[in-house]
PDB file of N, CA and C in Angstrom:
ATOM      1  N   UNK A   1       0.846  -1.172   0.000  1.00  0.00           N
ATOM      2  CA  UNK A   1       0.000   0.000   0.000  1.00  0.00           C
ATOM      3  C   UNK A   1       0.892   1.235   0.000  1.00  0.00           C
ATOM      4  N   UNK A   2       0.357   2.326  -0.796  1.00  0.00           N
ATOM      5  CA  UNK A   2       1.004   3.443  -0.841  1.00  0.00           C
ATOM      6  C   UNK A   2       0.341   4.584  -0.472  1.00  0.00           C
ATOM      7  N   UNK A   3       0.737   5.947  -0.334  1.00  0.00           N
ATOM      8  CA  UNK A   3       0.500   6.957  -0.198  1.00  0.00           C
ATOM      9  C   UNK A   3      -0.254   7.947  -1.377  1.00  0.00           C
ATOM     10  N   UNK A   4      -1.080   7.838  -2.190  1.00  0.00           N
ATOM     11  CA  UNK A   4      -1.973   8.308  -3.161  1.00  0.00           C
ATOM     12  C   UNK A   4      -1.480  10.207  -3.365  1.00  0.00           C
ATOM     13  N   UNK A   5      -0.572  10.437  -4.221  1.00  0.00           N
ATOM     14  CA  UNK A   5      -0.400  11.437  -4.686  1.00  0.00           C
ATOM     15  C   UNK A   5      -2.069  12.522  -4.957  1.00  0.00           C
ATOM     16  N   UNK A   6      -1.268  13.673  -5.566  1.00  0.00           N
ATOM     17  CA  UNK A   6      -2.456  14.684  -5.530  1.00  0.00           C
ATOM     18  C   UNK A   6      -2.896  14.030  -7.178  1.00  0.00           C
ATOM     19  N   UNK A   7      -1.718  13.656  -7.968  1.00  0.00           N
ATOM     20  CA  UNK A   7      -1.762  13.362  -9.197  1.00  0.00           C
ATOM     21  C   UNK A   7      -2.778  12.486  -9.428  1.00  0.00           C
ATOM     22  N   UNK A   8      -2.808  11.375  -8.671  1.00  0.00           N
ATOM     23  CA  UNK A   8      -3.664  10.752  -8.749  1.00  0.00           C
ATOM     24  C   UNK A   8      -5.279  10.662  -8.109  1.00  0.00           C
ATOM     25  N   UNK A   9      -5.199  12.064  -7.429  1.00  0.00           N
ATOM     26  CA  UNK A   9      -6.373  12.097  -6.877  1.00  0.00           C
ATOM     27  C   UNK A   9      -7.058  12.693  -7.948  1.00  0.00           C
ATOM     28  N   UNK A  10      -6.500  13.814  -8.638  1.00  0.00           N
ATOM     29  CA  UNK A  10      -6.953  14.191 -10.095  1.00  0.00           C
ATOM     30  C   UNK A  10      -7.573  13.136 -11.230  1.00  0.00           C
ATOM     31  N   UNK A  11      -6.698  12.459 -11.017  1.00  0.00           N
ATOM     32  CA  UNK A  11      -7.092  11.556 -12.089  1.00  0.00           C
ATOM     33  C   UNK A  11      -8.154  10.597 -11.659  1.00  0.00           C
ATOM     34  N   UNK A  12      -8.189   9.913 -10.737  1.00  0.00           N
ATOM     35  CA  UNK A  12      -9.652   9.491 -10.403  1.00  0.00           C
ATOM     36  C   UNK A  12     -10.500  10.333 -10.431  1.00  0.00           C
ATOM     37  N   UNK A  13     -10.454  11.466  -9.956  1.00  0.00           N
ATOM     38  CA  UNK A  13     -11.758  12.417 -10.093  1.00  0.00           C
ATOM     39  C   UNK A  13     -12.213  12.745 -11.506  1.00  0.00           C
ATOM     40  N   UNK A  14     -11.567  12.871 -12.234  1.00  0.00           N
ATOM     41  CA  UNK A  14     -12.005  13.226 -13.731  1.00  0.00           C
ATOM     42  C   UNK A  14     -12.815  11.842 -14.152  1.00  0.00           C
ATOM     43  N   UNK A  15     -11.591  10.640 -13.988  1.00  0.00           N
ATOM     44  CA  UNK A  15     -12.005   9.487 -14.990  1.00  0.00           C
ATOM     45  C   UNK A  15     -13.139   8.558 -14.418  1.00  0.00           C
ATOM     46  N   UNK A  16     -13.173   8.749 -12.848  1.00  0.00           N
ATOM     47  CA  UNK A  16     -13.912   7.857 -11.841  1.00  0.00           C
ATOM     48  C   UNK A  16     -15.416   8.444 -11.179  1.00  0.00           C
ATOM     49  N   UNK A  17     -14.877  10.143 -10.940  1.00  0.00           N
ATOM     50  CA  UNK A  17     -16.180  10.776 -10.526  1.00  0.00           C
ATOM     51  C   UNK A  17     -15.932  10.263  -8.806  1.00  0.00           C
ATOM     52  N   UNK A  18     -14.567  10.346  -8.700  1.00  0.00           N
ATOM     53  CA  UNK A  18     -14.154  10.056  -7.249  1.00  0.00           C
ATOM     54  C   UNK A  18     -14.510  10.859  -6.431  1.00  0.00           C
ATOM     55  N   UNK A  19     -14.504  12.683  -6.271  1.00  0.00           N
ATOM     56  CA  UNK A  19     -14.694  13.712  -5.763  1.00  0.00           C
ATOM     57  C   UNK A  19     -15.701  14.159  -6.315  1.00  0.00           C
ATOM     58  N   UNK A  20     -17.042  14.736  -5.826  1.00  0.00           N
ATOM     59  CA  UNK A  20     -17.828  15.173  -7.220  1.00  0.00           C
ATOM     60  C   UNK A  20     -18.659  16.612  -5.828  1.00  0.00           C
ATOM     61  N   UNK A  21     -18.534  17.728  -5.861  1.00  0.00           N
ATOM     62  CA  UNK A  21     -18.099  18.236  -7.041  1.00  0.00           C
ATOM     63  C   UNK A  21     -16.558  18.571  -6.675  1.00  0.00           C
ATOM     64  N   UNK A  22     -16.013  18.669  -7.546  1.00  0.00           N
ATOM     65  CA  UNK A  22     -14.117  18.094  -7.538  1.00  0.00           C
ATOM     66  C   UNK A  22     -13.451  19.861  -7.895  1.00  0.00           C
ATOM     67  N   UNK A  23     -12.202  19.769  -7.391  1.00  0.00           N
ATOM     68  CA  UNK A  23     -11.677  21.066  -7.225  1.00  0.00           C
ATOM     69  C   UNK A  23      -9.794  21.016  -7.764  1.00  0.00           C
ATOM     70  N   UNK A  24      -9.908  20.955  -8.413  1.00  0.00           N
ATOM     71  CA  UNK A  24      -8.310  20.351  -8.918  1.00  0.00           C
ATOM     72  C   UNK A  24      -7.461  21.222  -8.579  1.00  0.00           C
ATOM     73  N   UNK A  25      -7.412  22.171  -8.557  1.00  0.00           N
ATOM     74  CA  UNK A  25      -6.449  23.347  -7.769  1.00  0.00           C
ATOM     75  C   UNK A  25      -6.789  23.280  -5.882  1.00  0.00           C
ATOM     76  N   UNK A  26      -5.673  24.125  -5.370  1.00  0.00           N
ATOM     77  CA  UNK A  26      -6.066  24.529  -4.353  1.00  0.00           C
ATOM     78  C   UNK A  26      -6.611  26.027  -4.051  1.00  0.00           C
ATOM     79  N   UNK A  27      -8.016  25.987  -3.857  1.00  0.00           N
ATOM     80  CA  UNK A  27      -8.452  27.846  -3.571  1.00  0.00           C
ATOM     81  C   UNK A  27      -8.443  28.277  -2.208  1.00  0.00           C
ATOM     82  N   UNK A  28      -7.946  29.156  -2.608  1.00  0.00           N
ATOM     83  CA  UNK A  28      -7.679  30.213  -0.976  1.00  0.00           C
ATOM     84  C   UNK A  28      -7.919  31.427  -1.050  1.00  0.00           C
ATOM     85  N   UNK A  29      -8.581  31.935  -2.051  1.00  0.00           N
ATOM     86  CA  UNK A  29      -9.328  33.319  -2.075  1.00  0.00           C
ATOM     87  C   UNK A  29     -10.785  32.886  -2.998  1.00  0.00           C
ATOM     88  N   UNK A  30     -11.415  34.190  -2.247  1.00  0.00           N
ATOM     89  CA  UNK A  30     -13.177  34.014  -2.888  1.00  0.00           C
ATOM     90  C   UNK A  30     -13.973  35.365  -3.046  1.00  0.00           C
ATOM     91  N   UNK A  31     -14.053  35.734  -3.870  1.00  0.00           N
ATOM     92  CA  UNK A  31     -14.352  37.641  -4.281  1.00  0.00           C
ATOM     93  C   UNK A  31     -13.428  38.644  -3.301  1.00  0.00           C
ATOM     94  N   UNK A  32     -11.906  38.082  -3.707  1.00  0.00           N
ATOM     95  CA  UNK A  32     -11.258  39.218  -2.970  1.00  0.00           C
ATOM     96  C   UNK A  32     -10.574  38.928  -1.343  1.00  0.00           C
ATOM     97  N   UNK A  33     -11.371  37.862  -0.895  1.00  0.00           N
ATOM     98  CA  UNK A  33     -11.241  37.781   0.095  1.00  0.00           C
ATOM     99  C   UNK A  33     -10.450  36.396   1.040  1.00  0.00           C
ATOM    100  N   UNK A  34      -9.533  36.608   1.799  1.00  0.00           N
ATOM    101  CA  UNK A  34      -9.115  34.995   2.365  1.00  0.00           C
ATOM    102  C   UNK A  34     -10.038  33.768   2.956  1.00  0.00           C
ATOM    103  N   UNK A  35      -9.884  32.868   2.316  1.00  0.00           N
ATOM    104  CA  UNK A  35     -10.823  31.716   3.065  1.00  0.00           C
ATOM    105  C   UNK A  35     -10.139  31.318   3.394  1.00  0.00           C
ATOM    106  N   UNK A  36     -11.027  29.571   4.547  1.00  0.00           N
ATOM    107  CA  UNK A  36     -10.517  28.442   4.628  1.00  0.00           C
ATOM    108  C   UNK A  36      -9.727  27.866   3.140  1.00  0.00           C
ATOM    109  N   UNK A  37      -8.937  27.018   2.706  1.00  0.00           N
ATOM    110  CA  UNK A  37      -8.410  26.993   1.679  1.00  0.00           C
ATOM    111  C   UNK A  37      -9.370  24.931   1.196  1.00  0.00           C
ATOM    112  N   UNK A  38      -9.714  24.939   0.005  1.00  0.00           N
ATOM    113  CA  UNK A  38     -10.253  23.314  -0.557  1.00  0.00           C
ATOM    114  C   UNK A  38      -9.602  23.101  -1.856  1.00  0.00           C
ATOM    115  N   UNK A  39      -9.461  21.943  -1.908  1.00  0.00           N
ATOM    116  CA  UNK A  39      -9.358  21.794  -3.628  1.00  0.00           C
ATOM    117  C   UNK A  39      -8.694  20.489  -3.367  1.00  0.00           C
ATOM    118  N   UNK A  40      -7.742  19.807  -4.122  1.00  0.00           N
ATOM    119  CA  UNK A  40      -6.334  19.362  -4.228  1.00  0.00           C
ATOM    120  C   UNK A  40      -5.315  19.464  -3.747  1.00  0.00           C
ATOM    121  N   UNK A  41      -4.495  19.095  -2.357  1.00  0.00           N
ATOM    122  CA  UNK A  41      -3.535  20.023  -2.052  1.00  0.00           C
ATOM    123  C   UNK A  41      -2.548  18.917  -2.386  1.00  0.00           C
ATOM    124  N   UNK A  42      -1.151  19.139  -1.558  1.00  0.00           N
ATOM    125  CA  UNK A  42      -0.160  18.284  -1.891  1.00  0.00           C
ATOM    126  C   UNK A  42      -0.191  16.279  -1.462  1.00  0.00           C
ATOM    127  N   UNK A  43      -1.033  15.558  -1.668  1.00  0.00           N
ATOM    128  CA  UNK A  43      -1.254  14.552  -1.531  1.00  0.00           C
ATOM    129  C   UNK A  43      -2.533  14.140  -0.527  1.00  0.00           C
ATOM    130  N   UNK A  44      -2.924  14.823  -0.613  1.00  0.00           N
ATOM    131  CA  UNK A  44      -4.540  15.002   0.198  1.00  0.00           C
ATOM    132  C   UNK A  44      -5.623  16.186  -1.131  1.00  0.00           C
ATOM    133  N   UNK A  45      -6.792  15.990  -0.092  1.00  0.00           N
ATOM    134  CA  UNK A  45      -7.727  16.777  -0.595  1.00  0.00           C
ATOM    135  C   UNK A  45      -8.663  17.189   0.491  1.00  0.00           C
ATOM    136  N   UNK A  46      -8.611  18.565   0.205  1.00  0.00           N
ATOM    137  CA  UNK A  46      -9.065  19.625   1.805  1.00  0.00           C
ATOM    138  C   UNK A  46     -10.132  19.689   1.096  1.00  0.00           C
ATOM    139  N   UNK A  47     -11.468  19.363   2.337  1.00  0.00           N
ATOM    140  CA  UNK A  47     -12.832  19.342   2.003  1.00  0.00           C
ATOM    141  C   UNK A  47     -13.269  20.587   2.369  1.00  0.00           C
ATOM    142  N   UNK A  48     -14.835  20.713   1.939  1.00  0.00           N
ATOM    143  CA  UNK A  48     -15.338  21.892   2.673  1.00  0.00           C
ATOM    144  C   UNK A  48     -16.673  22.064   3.567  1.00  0.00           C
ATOM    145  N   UNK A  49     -16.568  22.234   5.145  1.00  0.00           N
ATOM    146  CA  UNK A  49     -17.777  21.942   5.613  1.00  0.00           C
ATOM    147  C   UNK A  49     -19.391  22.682   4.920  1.00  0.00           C
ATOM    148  N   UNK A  50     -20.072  21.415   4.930  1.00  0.00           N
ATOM    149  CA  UNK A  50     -21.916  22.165   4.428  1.00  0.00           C
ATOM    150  C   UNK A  50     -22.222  23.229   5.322  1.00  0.00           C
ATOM    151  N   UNK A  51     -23.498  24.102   5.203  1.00  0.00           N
ATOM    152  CA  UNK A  51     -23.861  24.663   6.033  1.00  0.00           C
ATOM    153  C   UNK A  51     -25.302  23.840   7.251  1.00  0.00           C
ATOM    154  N   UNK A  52     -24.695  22.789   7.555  1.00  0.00           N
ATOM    155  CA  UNK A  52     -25.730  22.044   8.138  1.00  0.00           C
ATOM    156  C   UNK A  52     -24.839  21.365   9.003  1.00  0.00           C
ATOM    157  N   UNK A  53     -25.442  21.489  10.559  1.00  0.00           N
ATOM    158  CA  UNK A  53     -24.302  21.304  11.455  1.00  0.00           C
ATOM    159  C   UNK A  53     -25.411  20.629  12.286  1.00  0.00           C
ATOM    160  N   UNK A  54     -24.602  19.654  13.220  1.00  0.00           N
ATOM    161  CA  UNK A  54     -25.560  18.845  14.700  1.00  0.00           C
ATOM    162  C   UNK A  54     -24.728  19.359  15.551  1.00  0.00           C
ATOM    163  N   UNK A  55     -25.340  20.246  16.379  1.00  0.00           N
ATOM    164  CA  UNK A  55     -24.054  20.252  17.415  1.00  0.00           C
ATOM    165  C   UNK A  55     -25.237  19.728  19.076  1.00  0.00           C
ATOM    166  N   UNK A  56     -23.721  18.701  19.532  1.00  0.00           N
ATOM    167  CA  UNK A  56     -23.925  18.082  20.770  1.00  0.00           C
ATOM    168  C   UNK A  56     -23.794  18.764  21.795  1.00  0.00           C
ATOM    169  N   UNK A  57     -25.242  18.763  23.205  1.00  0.00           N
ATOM    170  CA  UNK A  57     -25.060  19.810  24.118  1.00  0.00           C
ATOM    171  C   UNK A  57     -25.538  18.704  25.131  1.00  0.00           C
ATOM    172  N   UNK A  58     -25.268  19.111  26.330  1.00  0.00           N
ATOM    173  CA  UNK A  58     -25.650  17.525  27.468  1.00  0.00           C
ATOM    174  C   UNK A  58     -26.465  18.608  28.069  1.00  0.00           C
ATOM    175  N   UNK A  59     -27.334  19.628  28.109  1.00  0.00           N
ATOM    176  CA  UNK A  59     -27.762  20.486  28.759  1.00  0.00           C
ATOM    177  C   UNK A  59     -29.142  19.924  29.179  1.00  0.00           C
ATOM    178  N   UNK A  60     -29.897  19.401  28.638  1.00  0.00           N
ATOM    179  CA  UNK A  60     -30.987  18.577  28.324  1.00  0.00           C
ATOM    180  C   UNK A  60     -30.993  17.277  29.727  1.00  0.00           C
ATOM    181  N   UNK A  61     -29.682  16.414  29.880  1.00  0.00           N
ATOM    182  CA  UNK A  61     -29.434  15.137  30.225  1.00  0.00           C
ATOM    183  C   UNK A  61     -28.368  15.681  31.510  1.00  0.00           C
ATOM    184  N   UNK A  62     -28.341  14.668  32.429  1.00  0.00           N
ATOM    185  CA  UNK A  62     -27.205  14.722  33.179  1.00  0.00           C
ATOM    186  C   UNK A  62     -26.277  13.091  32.378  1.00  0.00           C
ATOM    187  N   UNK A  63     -27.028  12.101  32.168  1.00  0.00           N
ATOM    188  CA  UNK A  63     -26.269  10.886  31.744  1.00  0.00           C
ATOM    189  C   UNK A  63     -26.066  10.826  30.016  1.00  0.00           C
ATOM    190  N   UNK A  64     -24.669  10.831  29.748  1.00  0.00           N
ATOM    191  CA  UNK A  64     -24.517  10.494  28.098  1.00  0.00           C
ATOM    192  C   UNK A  64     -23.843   9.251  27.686  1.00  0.00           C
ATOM    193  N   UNK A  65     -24.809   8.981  27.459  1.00  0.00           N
ATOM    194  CA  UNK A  65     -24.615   7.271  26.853  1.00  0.00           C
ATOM    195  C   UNK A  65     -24.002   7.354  25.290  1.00  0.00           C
ATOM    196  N   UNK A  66     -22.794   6.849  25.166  1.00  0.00           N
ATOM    197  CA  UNK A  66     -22.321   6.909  23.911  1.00  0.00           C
ATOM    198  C   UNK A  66     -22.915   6.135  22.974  1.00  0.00           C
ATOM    199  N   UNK A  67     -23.671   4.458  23.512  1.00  0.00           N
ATOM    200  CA  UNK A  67     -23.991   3.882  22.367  1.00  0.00           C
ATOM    201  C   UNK A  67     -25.479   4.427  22.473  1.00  0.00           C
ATOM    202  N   UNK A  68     -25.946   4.942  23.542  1.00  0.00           N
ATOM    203  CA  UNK A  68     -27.177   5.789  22.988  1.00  0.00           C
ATOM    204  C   UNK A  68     -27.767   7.171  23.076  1.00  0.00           C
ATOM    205  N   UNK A  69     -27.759   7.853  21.884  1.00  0.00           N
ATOM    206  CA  UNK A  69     -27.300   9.619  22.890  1.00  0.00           C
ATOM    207  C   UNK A  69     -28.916   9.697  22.957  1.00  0.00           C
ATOM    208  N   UNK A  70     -29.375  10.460  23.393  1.00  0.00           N
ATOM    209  CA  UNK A  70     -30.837  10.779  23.670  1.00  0.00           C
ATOM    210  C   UNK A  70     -31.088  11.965  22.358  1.00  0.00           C
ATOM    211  N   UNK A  71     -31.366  11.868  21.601  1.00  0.00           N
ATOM    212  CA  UNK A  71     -31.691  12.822  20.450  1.00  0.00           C
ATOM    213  C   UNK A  71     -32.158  14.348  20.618  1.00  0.00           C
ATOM    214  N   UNK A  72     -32.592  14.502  21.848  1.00  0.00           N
ATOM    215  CA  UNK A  72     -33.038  15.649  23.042  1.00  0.00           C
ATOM    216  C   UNK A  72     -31.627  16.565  22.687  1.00  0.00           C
ATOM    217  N   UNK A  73     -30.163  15.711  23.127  1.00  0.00           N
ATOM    218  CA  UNK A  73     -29.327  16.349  23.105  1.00  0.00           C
ATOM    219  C   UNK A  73     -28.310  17.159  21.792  1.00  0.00           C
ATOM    220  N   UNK A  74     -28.801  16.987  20.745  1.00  0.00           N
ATOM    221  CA  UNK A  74     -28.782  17.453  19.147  1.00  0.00           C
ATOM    222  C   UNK A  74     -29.222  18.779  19.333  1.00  0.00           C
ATOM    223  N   UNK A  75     -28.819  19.941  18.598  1.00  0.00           N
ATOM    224  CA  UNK A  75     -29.635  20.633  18.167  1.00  0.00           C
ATOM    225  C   UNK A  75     -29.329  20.933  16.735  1.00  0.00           C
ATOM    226  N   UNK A  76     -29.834  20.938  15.767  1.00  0.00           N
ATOM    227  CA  UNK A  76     -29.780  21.297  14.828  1.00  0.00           C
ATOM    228  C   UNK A  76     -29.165  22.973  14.017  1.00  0.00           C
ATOM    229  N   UNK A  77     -28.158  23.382  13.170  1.00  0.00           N
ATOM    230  CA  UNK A  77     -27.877  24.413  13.172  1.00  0.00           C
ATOM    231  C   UNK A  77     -27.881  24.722  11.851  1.00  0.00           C
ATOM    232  N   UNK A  78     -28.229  25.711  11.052  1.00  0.00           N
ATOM    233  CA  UNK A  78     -28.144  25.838   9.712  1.00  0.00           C
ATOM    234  C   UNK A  78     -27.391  27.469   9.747  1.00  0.00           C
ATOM    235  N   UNK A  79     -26.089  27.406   8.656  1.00  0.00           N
ATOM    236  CA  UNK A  79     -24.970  28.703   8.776  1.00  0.00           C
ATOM    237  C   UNK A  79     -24.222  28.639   8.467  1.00  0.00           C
ATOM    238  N   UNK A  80     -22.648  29.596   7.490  1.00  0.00           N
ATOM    239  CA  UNK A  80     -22.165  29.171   7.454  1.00  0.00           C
ATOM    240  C   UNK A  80     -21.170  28.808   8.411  1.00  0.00           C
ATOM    241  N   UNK A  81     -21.326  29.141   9.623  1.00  0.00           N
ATOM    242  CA  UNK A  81     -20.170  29.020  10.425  1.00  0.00           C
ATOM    243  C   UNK A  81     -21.260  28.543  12.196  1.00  0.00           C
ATOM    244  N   UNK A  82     -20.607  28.112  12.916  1.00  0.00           N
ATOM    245  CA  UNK A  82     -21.175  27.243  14.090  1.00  0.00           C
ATOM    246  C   UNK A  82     -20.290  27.764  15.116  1.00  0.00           C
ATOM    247  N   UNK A  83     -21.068  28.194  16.590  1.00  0.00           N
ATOM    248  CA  UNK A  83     -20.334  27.948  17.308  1.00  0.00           C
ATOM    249  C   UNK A  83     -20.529  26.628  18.807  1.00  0.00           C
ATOM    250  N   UNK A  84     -19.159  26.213  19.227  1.00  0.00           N
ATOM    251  CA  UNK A  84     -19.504  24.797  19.751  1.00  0.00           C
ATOM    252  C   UNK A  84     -18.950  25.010  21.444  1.00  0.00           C
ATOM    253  N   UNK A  85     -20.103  25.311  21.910  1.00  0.00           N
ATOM    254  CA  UNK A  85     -20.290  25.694  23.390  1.00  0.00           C
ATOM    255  C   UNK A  85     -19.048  24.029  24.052  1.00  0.00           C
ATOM    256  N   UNK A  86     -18.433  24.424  25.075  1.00  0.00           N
ATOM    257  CA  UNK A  86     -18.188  23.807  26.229  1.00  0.00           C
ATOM    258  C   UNK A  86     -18.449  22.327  26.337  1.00  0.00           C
ATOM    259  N   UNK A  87     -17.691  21.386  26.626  1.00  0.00           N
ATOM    260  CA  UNK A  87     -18.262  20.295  26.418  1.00  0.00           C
ATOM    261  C   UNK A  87     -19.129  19.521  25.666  1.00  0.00           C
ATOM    262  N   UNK A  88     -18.816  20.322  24.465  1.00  0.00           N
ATOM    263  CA  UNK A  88     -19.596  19.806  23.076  1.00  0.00           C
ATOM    264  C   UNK A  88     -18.524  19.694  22.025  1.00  0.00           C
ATOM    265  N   UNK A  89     -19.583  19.025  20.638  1.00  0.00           N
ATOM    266  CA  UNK A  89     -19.281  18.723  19.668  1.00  0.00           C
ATOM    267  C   UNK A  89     -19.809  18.989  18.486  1.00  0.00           C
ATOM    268  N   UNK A  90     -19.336  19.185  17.550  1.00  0.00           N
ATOM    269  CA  UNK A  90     -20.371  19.678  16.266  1.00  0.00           C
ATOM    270  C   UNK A  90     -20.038  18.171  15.214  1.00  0.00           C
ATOM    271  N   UNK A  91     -21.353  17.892  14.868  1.00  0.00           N
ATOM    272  CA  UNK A  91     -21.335  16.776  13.379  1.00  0.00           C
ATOM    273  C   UNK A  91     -21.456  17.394  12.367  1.00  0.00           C
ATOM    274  N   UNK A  92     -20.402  17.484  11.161  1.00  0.00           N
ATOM    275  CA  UNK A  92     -21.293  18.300   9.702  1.00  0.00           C
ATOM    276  C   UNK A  92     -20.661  17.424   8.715  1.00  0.00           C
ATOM    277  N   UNK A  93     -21.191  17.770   7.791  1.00  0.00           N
ATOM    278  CA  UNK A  93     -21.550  16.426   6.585  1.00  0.00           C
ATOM    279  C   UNK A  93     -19.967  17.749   5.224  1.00  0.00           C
ATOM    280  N   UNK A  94     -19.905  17.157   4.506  1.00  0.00           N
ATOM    281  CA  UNK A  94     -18.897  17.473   3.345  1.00  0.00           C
ATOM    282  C   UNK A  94     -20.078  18.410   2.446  1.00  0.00           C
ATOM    283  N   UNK A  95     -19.300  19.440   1.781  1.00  0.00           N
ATOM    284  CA  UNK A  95     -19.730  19.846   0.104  1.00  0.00           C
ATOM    285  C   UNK A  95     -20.022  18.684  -0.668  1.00  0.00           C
ATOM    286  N   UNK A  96     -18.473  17.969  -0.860  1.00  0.00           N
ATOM    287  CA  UNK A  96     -18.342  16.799  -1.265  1.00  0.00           C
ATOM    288  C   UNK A  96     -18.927  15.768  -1.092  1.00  0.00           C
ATOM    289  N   UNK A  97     -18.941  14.807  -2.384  1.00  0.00           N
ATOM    290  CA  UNK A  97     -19.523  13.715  -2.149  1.00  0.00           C
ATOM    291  C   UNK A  97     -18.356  12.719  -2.728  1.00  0.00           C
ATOM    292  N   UNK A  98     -18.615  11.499  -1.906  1.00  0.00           N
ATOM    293  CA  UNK A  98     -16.775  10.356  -2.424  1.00  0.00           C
ATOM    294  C   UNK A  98     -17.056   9.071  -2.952  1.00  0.00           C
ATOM    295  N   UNK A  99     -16.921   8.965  -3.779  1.00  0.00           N
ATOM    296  CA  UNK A  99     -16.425   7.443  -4.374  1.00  0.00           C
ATOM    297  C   UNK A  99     -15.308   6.684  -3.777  1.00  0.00           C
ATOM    298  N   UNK A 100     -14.953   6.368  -2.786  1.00  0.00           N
ATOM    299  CA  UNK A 100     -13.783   5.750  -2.663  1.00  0.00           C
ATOM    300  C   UNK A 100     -13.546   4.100  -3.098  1.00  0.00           C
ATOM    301  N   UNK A 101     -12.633   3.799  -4.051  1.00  0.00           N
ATOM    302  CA  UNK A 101     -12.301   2.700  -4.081  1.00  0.00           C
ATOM    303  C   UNK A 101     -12.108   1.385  -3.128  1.00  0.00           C
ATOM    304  N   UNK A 102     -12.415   0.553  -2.722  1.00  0.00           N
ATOM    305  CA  UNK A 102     -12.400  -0.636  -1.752  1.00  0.00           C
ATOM    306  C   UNK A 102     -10.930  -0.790  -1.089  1.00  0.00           C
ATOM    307  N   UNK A 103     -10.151  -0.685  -2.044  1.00  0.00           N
ATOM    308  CA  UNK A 103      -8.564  -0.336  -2.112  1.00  0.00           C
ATOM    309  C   UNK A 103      -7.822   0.565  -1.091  1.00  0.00           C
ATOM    310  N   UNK A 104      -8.871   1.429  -1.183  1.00  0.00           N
ATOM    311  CA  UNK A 104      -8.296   2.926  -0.448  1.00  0.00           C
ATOM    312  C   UNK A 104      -9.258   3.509   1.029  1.00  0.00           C
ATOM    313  N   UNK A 105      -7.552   3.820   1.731  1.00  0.00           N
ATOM    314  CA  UNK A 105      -7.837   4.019   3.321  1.00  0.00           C
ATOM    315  C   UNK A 105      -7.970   5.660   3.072  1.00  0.00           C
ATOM    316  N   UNK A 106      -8.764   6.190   3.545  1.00  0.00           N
ATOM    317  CA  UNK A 106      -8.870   7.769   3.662  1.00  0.00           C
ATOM    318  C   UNK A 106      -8.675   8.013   5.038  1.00  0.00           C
ATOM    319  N   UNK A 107      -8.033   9.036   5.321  1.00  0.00           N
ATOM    320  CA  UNK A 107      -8.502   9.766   6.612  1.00  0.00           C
ATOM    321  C   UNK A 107      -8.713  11.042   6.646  1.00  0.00           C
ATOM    322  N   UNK A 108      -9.812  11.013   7.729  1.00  0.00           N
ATOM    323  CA  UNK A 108     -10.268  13.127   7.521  1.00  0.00           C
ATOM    324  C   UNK A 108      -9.585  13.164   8.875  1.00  0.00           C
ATOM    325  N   UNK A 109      -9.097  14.983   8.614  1.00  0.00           N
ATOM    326  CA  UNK A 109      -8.075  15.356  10.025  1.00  0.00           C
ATOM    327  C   UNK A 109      -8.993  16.888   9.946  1.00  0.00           C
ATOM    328  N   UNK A 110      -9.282  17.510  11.112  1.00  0.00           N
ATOM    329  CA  UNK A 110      -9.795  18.907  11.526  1.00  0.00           C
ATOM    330  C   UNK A 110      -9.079  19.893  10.987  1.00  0.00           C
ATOM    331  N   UNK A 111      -9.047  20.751  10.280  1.00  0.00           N
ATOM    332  CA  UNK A 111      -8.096  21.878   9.900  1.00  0.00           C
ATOM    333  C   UNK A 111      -8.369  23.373  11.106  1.00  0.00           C
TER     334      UNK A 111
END
């Protein structure tokens, strides 16, 4: 097993529809202005969070059961940006959507 170049992340995305919708450069400006940076970078590919966020609050519960959270404790957030109170967590879903090959180990890391 190897380490999957950017080269080849390109190239699945064109020929495979691996990344969809796919960003072959890396962007870091947007009308003028600095963003978070997505696209292609040097042997990865920087995603971009949706504007649809779960963020986890125990405010509701004193007991949090990991294999069962009480759904009470969700709240739902729509924006582009979230903020994640104290002893919480936010869930959000990709722009992106992935094809990944059976072959291939991905990992997502927090930027």
């Amino acid at each position: 097993m190897s380490i999957k170049s950017d080269r080849w992340i390109r190239r699945m995305a064109a020929e495979h529809g691996m990344i969809e919708p796919f960003e072959p450069g890396q962007i870091k400006q947007a009308a003028g202005r600095s963003i978070v940076s997505y696209g292609t970078s040097s042997y990865g590919y920087d995603v971009r969070c949706a504007n649809e966020f779960k963020l986890f609050t125990n405010i509701n519960t004193t007991i949090v059961d990991p294999k069962a959270f009480d759904p009470n404790s969700f709240v739902e957030v729509r924006g582009d940006s979230c903020i994640i109170p104290p002893n919480s967590f936010a869930l959000a879903r990709t722009v992106e959507y992935f094809r990944i090959p059976r072959s291939v180990l991905t990992i997502c890391l927090g930027k």
